[in-house]
Protein backbone atom coordinates (compact mmCIF):
# COMPACT_ATOMS: atom_id res chain seq x y z
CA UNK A 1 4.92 10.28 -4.27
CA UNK A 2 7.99 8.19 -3.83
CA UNK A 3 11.47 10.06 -4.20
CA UNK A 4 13.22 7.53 -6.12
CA UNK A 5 16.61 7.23 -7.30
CA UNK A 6 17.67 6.80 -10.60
CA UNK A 7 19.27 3.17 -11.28
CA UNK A 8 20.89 4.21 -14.27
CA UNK A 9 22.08 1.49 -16.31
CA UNK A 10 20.10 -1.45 -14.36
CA UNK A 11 16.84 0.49 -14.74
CA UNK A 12 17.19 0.85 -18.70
CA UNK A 13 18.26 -2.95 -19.10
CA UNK A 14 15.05 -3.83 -17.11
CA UNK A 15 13.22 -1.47 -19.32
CA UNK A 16 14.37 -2.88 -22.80
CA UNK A 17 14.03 -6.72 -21.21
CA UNK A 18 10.31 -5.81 -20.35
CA UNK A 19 9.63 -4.55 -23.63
CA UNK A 20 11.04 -7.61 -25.74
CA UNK A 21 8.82 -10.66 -23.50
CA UNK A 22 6.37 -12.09 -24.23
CA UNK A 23 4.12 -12.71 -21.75
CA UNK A 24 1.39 -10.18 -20.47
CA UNK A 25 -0.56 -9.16 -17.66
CA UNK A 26 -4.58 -9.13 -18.08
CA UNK A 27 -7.11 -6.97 -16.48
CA UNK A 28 -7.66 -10.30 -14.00
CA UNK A 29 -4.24 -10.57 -13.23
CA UNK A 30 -3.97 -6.83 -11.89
CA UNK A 31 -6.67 -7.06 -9.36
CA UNK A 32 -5.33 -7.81 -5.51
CA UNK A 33 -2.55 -6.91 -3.49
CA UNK A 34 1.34 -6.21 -4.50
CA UNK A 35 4.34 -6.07 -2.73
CA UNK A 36 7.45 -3.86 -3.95
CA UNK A 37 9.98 -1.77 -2.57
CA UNK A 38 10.59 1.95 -2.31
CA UNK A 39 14.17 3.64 -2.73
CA UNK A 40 15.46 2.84 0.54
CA UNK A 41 14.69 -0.66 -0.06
CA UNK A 42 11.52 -0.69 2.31
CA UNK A 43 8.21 -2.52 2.02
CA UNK A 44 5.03 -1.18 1.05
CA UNK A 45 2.01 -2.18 -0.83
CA UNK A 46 -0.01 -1.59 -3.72
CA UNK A 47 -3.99 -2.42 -3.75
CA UNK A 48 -5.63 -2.58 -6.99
CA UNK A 49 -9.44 -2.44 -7.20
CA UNK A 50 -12.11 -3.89 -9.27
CA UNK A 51 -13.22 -0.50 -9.97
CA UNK A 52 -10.34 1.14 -11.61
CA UNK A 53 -9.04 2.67 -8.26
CA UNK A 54 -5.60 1.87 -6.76
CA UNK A 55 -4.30 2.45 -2.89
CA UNK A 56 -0.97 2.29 -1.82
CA UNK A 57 0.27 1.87 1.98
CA UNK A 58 3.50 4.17 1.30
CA UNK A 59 3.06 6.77 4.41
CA UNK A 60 6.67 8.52 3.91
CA UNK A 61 5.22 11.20 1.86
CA UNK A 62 2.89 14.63 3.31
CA UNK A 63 -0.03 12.72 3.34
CA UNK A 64 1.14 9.82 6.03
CA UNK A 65 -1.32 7.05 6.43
CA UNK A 66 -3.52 7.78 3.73
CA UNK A 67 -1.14 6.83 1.62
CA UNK A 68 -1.46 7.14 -2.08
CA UNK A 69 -4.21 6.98 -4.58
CA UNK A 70 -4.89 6.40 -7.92
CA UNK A 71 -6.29 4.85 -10.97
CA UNK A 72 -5.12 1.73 -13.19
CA UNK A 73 -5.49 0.31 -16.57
CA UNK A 74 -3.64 -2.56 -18.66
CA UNK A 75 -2.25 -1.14 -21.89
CA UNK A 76 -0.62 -3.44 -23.92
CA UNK A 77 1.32 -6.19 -21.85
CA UNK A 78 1.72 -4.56 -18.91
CA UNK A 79 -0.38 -3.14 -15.10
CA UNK A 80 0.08 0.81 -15.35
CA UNK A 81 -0.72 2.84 -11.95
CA UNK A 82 -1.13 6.13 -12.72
CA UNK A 83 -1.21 8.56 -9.17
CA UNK A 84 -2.92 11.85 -8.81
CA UNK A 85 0.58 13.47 -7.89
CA UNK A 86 1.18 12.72 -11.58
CA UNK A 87 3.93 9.96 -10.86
CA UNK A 88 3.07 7.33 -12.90
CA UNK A 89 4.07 2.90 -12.15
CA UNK A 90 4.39 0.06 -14.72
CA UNK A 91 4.52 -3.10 -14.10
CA UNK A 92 5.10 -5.77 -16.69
CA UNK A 93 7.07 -9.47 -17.25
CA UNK A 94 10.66 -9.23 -18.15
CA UNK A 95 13.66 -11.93 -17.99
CA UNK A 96 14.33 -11.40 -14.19
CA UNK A 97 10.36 -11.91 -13.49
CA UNK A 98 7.79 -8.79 -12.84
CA UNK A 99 9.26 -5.81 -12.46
CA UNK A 100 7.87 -2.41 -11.14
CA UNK A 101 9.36 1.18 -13.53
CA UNK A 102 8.31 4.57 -12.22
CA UNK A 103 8.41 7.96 -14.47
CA UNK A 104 8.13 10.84 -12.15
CA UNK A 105 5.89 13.99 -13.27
CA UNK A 106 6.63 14.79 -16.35
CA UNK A 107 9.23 12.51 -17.38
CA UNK A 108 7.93 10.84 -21.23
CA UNK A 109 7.81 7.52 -21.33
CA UNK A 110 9.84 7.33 -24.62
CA UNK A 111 12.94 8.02 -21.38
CA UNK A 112 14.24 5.41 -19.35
CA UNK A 113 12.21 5.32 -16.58
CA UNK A 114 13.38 6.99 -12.98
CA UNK A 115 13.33 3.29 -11.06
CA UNK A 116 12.89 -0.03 -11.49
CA UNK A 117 12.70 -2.83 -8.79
CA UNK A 118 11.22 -6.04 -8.58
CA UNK A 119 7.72 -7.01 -7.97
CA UNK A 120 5.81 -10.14 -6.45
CA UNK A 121 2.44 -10.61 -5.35
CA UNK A 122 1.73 -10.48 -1.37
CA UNK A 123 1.10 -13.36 0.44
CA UNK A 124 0.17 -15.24 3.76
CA UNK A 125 -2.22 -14.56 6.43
CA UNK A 126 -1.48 -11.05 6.57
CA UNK A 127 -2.94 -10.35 2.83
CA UNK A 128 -6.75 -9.70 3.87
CA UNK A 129 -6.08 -6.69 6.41
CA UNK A 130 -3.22 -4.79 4.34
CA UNK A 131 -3.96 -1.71 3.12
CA UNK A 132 -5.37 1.71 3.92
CA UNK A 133 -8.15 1.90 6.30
CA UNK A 134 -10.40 5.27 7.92
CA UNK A 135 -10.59 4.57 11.82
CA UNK A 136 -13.44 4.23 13.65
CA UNK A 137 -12.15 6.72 16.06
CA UNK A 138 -11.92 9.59 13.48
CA UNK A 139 -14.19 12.68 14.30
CA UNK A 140 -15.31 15.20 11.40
CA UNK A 141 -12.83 17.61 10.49
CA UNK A 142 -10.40 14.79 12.35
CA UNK A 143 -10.21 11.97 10.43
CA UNK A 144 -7.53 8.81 11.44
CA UNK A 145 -6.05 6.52 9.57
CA UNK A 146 -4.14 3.13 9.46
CA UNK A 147 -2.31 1.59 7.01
CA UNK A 148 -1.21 -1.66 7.25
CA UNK A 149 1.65 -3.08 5.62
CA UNK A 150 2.71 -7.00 5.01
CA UNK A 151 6.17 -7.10 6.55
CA UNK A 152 3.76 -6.14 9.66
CA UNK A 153 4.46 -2.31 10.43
CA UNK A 154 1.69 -0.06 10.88
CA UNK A 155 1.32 3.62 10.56
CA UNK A 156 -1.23 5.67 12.63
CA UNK A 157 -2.39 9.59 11.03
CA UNK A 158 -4.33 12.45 12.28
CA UNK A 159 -3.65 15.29 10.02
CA UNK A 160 0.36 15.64 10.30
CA UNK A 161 1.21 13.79 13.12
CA UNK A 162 2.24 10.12 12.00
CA UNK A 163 2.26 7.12 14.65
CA UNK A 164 4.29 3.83 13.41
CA UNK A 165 3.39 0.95 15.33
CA UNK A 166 3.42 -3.16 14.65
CA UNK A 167 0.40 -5.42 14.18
CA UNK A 168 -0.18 -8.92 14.03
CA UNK A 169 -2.91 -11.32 13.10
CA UNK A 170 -4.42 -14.23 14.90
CA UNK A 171 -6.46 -15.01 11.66
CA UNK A 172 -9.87 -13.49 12.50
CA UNK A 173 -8.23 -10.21 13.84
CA UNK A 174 -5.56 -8.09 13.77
CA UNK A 175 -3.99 -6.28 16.32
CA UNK A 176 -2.20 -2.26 15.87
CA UNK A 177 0.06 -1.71 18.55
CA UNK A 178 1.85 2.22 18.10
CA UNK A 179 4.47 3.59 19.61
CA UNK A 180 2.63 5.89 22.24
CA UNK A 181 0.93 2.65 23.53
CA UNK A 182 -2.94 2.81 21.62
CA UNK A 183 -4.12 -0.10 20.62
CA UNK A 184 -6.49 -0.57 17.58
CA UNK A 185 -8.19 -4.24 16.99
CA UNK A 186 -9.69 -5.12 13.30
CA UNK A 187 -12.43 -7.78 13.46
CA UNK A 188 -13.63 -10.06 10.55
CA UNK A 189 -16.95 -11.72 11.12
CA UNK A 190 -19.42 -12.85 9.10
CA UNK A 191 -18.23 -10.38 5.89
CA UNK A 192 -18.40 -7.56 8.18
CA UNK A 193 -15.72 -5.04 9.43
CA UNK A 194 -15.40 -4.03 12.96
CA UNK A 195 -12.59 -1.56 15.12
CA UNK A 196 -11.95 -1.51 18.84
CA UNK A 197 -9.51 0.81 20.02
CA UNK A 198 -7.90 0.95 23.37
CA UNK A 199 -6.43 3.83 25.31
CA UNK A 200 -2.85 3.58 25.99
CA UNK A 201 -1.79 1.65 28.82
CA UNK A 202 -5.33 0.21 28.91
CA UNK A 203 -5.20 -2.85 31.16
CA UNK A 204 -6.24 -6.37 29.49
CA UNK A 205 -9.85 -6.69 29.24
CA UNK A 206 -10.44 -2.98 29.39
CA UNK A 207 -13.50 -1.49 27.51
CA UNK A 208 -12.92 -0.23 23.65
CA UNK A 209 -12.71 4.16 23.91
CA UNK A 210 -13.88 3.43 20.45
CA UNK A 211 -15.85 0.70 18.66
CA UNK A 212 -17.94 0.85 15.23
CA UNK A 213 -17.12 0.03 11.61
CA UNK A 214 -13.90 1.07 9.89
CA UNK A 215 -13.65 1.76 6.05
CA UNK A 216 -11.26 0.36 3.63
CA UNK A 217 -9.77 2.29 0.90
């Protein structure tokens, strides 16, 4: 997961303000998209599921795209994201608003935590395509993923080899444009999911090398 870096003094006074509020997150509140902020002070996102599951659109680490995965639960006050790399996220109120706290494997709880940064809920007409999706154009043993996050970069894996990339929305659609010039096109209609994606340098109006139904973690 994340390499963060320790905030010393800032993190602990975050971590004894979040302990003393009063207010409290409930299982309802959890579900849906957040936004926070890795060590380097760049975007990514955090989808939490109805079905205990989390997905995060963090791509820096080994696994690229696919991102991050894990399960969540609301002890006490506060939204607690536990990761199968063992790093485990809190998220609770405190005086400066919701705040995010990270222990890395095997750090207690009863420590101050590793990290702490702010966190808000995401936002805008980007919200309904971010997160972690398997392409269309994967192939067994081959499989492709996007993530999508909402400051609107875009990552692109195949095993190892990470594309980033930039995407936009018109509202109905969104559109992945990478760095080595593919092009991958999400469609919403009628509650259903479809992918086009488009060889690079395709001319406008070209036909899709790959169409069908994408999944979303």
């Amino acid at each position: 997961m994340r390499n963060h870096i320790a905030l010393g003094f800032m993190a602990l006074a975050l971590f004894c303000t979040a302990c003393s509020t009063p207010y409290s997150l409930s299982p309802t509140d959890a579900l849906g998209t957040w936004a926070m902020s890795d060590q380097d002070n760049e975007l990514f996102n955090v989808l939490v599921h109805p079905n205990g599951k989390c997905v995060s659109t963090w791509w820096k680490g080994a696994e690229g795209a696919v991102g991050e995965v894990g399960t969540w639960e609301i002890r006490g006050d506060k939204l607690r994201l536990r990761w199968t790399d063992g790093w485990l996220d809190v998220i609770g109120h405190s005086k400066l608003g919701l705040i995010r706290q990270s222990w890395d494997p095997g750090r207690l709880e009863i420590n101050a935590p590793l990290d702490a940064a702010p966190v808000h809920r995401a936002a805008g007409p980007l919200v309904p395509f971010i997160g972690v999706w398997l392409s269309c154009a994967s192939k067994p043993g081959k499989a492709v993923h996007l993530a999508l996050r909402g400051d609107g970069m875009t990552a692109r894996s195949c095993g190892t080899d990470t594309v980033l990339g930039t995407w936009s929305t018109d509202g109905d659609s969104a559109t992945l444009i990478f760095a080595d010039g593919v092009v991958h096109r999400l469609l919403r209609a009628d509650g259903q999911w479809r992918e086009d994606t488009f060889a690079a340098g395709a001319a406008p109006g070209s036909a899709a090398i790959h169409s069908g139904k994408p999944t979303r973690y």
